[in-house]
N, C-alpha and C. Protein backbone atom coordinates (compact mmCIF):
# COMPACT_ATOMS: atom_id res chain seq x y z
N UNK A 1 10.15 211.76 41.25
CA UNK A 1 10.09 211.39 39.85
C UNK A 1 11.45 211.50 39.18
N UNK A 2 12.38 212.46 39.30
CA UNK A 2 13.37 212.88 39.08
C UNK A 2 14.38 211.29 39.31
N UNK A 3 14.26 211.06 40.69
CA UNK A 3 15.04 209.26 40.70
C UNK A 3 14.81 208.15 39.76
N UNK A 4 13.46 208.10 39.31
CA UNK A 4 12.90 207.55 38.41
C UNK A 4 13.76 207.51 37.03
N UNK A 5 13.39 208.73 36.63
CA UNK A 5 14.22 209.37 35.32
C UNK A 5 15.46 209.06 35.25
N UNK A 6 16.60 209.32 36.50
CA UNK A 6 17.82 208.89 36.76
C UNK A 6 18.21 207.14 36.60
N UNK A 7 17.03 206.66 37.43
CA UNK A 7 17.72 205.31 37.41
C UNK A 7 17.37 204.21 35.54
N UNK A 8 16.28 205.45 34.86
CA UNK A 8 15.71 204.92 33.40
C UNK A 8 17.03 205.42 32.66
N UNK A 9 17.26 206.58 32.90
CA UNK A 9 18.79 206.68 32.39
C UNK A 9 19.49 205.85 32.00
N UNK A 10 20.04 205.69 33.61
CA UNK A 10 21.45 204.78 33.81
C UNK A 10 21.32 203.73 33.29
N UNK A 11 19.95 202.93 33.24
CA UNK A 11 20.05 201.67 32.42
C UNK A 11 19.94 201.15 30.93
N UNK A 12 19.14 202.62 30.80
CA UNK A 12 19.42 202.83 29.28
C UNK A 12 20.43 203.15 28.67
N UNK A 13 21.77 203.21 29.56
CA UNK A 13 22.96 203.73 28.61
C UNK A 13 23.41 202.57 28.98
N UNK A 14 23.38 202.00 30.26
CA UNK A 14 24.60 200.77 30.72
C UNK A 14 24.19 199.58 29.00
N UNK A 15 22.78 199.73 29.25
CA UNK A 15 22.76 198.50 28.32
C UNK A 15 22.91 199.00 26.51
N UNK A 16 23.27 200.06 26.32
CA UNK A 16 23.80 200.32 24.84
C UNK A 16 25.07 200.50 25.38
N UNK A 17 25.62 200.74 26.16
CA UNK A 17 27.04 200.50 26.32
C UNK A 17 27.38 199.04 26.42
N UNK A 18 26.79 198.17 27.05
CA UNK A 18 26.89 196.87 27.06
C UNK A 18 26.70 195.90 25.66
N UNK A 19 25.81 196.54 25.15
CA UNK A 19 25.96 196.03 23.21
C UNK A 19 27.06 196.64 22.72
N UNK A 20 27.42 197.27 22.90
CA UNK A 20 28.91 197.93 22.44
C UNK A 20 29.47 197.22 22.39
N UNK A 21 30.16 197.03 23.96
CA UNK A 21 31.10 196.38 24.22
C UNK A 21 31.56 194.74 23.71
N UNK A 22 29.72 194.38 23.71
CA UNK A 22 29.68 192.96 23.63
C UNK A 22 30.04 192.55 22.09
N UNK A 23 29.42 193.77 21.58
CA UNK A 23 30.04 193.71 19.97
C UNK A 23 31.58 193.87 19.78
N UNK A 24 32.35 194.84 20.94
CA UNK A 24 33.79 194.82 20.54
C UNK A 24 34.21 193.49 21.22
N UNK A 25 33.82 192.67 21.58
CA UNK A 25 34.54 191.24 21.91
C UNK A 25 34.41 190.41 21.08
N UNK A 26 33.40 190.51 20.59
CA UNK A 26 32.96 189.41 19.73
C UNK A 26 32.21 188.56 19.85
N UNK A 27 31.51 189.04 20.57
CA UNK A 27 30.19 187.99 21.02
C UNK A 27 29.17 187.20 20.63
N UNK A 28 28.72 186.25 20.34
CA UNK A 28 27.95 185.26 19.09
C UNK A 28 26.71 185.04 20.07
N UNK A 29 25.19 185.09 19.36
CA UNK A 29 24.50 184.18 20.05
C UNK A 29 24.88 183.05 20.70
N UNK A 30 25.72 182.16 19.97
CA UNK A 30 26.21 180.74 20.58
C UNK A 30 26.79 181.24 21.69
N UNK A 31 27.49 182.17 22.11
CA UNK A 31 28.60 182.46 23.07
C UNK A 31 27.85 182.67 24.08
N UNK A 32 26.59 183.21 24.17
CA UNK A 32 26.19 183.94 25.28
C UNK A 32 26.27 183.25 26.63
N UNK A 33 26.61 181.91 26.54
CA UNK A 33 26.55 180.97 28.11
C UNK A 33 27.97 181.46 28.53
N UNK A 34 29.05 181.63 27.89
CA UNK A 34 29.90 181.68 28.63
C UNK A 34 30.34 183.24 28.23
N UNK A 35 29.56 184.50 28.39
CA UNK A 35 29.54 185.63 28.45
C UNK A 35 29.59 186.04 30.22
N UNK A 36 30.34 186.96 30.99
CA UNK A 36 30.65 186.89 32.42
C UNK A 36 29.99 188.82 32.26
N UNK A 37 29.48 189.04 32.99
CA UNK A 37 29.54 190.68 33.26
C UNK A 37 29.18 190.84 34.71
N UNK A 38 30.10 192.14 34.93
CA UNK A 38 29.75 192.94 35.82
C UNK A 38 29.04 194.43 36.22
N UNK A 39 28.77 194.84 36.98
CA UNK A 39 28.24 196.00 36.99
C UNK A 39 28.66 196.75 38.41
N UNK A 40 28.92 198.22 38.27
CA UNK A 40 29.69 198.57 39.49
C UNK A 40 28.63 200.18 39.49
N UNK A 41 28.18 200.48 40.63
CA UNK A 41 27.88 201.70 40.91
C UNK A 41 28.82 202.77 41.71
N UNK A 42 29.23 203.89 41.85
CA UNK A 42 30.08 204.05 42.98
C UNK A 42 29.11 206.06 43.36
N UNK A 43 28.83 205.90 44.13
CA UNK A 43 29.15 207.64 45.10
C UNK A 43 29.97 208.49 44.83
N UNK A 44 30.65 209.71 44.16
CA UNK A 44 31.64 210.17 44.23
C UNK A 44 31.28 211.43 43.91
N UNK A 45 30.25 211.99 44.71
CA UNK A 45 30.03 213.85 45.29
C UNK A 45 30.79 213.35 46.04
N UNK A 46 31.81 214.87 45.95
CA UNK A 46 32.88 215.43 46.74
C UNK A 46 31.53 215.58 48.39
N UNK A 47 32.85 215.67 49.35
CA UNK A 47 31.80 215.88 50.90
C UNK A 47 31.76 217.37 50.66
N UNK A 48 32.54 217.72 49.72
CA UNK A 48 32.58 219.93 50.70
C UNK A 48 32.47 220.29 49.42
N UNK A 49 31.70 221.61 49.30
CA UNK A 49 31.41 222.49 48.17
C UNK A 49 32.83 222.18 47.18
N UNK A 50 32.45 222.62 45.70
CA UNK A 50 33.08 222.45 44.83
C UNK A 50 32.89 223.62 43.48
N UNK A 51 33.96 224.14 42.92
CA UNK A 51 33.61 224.71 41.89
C UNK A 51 33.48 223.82 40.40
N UNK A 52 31.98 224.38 40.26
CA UNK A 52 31.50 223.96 38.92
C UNK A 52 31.75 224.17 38.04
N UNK A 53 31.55 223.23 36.73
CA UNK A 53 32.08 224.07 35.48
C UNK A 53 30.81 223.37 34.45
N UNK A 54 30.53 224.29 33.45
CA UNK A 54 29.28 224.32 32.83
C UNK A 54 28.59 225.35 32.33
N UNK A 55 28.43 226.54 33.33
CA UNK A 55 28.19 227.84 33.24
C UNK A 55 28.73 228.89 33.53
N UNK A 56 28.53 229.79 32.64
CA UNK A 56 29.58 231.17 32.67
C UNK A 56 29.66 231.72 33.70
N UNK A 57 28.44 232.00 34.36
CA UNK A 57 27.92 232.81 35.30
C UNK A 57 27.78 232.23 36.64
N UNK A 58 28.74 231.58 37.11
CA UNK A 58 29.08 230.61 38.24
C UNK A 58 29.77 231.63 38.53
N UNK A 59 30.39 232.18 39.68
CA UNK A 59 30.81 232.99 40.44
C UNK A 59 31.04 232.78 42.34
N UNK A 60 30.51 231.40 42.61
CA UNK A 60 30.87 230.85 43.73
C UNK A 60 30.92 229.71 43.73
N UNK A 61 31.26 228.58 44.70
CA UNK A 61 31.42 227.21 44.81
C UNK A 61 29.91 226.73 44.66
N UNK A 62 29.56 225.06 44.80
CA UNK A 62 28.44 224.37 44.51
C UNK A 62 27.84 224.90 46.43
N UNK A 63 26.41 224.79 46.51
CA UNK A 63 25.71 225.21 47.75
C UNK A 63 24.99 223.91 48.54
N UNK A 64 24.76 223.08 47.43
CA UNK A 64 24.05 222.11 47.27
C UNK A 64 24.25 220.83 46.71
N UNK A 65 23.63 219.71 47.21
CA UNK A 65 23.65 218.87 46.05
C UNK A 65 22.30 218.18 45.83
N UNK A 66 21.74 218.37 44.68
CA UNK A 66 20.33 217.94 43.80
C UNK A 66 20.91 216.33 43.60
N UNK A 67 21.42 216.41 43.23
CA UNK A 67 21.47 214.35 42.52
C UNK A 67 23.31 214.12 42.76
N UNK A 68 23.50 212.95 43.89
CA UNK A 68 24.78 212.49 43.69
C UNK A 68 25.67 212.57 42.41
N UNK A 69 27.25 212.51 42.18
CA UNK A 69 27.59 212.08 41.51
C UNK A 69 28.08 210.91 41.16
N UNK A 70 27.83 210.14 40.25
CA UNK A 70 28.37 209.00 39.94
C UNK A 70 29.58 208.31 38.98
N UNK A 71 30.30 207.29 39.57
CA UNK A 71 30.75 206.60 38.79
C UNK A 71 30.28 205.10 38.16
N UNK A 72 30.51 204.77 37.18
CA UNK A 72 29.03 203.73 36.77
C UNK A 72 30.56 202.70 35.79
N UNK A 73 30.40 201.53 36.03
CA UNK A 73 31.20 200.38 35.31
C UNK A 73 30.78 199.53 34.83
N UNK A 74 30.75 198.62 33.31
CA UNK A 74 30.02 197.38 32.64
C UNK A 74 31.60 196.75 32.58
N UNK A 75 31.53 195.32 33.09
CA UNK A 75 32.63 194.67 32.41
C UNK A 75 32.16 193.68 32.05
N UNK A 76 32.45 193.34 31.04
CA UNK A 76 32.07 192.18 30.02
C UNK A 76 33.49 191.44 29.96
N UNK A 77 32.95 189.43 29.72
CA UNK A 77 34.57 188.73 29.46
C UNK A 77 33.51 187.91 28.22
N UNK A 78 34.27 187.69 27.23
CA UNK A 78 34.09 186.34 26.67
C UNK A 78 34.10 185.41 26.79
N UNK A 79 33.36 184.12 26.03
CA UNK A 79 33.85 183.19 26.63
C UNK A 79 35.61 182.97 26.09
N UNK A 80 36.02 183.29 25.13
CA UNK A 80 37.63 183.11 24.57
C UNK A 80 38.44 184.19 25.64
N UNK A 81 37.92 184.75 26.65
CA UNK A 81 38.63 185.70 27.34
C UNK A 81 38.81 186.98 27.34
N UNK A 82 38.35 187.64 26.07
CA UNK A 82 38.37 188.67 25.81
C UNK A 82 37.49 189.66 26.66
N UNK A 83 38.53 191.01 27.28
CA UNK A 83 37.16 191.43 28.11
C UNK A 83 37.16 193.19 27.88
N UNK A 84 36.30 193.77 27.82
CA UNK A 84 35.89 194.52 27.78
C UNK A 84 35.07 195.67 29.29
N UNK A 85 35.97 196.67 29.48
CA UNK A 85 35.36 197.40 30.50
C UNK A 85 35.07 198.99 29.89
N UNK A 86 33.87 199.77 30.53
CA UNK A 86 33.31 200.74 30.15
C UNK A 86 33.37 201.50 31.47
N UNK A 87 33.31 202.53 31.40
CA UNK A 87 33.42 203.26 33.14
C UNK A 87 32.86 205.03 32.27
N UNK A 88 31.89 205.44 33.08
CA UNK A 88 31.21 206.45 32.98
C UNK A 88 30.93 207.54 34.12
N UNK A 89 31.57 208.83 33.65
CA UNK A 89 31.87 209.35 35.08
C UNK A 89 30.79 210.40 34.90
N UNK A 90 30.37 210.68 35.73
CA UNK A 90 29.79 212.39 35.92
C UNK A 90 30.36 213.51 36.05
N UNK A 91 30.84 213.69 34.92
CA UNK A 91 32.08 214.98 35.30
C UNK A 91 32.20 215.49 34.00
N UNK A 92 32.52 216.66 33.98
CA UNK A 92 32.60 217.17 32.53
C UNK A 92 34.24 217.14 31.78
N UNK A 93 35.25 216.79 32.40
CA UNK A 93 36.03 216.72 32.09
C UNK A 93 37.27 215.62 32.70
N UNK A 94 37.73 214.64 31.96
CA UNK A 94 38.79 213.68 32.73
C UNK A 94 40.00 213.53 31.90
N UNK A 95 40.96 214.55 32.34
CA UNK A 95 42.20 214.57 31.32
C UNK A 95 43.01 213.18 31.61
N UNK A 96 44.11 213.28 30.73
CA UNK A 96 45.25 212.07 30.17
C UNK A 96 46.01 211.81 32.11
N UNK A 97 45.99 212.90 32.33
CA UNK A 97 46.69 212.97 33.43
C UNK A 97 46.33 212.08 34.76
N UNK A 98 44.99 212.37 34.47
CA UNK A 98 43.85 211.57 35.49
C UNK A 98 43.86 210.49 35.35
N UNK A 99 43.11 209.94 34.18
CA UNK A 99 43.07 208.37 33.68
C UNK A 99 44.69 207.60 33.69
N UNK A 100 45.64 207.95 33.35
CA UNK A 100 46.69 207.22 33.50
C UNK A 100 47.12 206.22 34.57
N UNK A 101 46.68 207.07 35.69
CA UNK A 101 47.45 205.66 36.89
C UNK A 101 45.85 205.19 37.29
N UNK A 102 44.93 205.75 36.97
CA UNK A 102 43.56 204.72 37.49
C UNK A 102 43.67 203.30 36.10
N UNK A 103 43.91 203.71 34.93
CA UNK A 103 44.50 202.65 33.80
C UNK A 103 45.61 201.39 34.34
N UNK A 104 46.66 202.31 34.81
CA UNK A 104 47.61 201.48 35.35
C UNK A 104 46.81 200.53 36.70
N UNK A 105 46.56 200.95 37.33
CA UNK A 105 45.73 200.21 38.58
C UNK A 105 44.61 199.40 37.78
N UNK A 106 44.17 199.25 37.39
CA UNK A 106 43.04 198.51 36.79
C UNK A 106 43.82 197.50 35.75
N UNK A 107 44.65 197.67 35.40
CA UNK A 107 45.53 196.74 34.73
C UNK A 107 46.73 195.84 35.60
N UNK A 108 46.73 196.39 36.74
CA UNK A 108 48.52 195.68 37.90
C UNK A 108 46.63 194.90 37.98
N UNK A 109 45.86 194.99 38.30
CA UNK A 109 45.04 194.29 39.86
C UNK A 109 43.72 193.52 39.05
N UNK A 110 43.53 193.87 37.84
CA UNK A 110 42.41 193.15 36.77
C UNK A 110 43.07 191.98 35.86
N UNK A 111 44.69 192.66 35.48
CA UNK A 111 45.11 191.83 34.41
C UNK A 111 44.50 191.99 33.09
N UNK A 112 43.65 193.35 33.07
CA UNK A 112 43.28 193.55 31.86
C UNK A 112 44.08 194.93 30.81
């Protein structure tokens, strides 16, 4: 049941993230034929125990894993070109440091 719940989730956010987005492009009823999207799932539990962060009272690495972690992507284009990408990680924290060259790479190889 728990997968259930997970996958009602994920689609309940992709698609208010996807009105988001579609609103930051500018998207018109009329437009919607030449509206382009994508959708990306990715795997990304570490293979070997990991220290958690969340709770105080953590005192050893992860033992287990209950539910993969994910990385989750909406890209939206306009039809005028304008495009819009969303990326949603499972992680409680993704500093400046991190995002910078995955930004840069997604911009040399998207052109966005």
């Amino acid at each position: 049941m728990t997968g259930c719940k997970t996958n009602l989730s994920l689609r309940i956010s992709l698609l208010v993230c996807g009105l988001a987005a579609w609103a930051a492009i500018g998207a018109r009823a009329e437009d919607a034929p030449g509206i382009q999207a994508g959708l990306a799932v990715r795997d990304i539990t570490p293979p070997e125990p990991i220290w958690l962060s969340g709770y105080a009272s953590r005192d050893r690495p992860s033992e287990r894993v209950d539910h993969p972690l994910l990385a989750q992507a909406l890209a939206l284009k306009g039809s005028s070109g304008e495009t819009a990408v969303l990326v949603s990680l499972d992680n409680c924290e993704v500093t400046g440091r991190f995002t910078a060259p995955v930004l840069k790479r997604i911009t040399e190889a998207c052109g966005i």
